[in-house]
C-alpha atoms as a PDB file:
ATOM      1  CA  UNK A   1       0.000   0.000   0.000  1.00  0.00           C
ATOM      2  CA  UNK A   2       2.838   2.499   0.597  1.00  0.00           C
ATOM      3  CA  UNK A   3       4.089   2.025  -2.234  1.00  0.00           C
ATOM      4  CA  UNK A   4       1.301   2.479  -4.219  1.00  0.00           C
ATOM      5  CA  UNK A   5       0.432   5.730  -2.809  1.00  0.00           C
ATOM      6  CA  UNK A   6       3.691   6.865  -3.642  1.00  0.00           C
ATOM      7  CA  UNK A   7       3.461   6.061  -6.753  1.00  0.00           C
ATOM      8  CA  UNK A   8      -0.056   8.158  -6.634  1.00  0.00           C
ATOM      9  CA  UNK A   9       2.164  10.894  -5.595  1.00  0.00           C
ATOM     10  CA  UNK A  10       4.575  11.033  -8.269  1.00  0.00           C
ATOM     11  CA  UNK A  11       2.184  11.269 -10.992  1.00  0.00           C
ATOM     12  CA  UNK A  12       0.227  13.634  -9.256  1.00  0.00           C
ATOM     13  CA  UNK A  13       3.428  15.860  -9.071  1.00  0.00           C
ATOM     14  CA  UNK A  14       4.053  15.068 -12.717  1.00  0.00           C
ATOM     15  CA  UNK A  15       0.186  15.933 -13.515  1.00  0.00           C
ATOM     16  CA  UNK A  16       0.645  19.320 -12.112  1.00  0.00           C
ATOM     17  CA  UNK A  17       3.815  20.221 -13.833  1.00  0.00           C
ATOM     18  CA  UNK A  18       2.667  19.555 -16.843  1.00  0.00           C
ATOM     19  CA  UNK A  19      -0.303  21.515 -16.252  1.00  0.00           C
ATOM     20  CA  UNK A  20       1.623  24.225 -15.147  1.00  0.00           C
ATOM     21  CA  UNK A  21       3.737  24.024 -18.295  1.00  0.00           C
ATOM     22  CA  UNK A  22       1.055  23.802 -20.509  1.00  0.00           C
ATOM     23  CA  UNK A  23      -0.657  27.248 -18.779  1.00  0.00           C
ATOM     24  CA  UNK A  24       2.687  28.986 -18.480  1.00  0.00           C
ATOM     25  CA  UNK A  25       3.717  28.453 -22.465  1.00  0.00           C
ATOM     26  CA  UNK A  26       0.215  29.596 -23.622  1.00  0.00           C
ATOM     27  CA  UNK A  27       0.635  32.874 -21.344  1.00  0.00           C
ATOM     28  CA  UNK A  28       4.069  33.776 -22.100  1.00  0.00           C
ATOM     29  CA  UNK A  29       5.785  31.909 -25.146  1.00  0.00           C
ATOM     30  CA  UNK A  30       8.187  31.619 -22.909  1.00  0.00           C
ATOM     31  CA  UNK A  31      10.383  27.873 -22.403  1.00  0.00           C
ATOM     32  CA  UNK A  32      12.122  30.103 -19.191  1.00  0.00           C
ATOM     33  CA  UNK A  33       8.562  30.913 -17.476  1.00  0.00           C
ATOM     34  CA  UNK A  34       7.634  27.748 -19.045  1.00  0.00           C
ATOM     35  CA  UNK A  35      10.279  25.503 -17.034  1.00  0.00           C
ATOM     36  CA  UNK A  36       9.790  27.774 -13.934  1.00  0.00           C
ATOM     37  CA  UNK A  37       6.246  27.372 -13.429  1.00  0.00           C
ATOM     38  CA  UNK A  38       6.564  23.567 -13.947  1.00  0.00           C
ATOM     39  CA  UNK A  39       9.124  23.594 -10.885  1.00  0.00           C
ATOM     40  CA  UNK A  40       6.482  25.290  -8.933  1.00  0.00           C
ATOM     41  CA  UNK A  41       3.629  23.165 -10.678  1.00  0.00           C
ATOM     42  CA  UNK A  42       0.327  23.528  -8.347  1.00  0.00           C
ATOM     43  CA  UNK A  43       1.425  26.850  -6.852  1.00  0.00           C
ATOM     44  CA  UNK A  44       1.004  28.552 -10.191  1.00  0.00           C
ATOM     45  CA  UNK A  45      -1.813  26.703 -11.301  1.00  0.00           C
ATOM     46  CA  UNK A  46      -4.006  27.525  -7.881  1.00  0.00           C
ATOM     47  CA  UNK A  47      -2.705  31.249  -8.721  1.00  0.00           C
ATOM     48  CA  UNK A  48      -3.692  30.733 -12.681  1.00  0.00           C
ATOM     49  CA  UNK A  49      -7.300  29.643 -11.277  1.00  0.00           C
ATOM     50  CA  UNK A  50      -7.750  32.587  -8.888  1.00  0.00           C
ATOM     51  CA  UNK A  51      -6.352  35.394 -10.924  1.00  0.00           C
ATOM     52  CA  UNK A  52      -7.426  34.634 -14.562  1.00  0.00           C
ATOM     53  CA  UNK A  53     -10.899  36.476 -15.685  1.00  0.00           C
ATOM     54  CA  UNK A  54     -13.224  33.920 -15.236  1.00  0.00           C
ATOM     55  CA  UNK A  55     -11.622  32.208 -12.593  1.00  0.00           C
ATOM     56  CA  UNK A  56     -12.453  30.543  -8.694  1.00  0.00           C
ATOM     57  CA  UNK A  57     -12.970  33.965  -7.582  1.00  0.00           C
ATOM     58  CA  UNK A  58     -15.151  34.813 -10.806  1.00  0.00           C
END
């Protein structure tokens, strides 16, 4: 069971980096911002949801 979860983990962690990547390249064009924002994966895609028009917040 441990390991499962861990292995759970590591594509969640994967998931969100290549979220992030994906949101960060159609923002800025950018493979810099691009590989940033995939090092900080979920942080910037919780901020993407809050800030964009649209967004959590509305």
């Amino acid at each position: 069971m441990i390991e499962r979860g861990g292995e759970v983990a590591k594509v969640g962690i994967g998931m969100g980096s290549a979220i992030a990547i994906a949101i960060s390249w159609t923002k800025n064009q950018s493979i810099l911002w691009a590989i940033f924002h995939g090092f900080i994966s979920w942080i910037y895609v919780i901020y993407h949801a809050f800030t964009r028009p649209g967004g959590l917040m509305g």
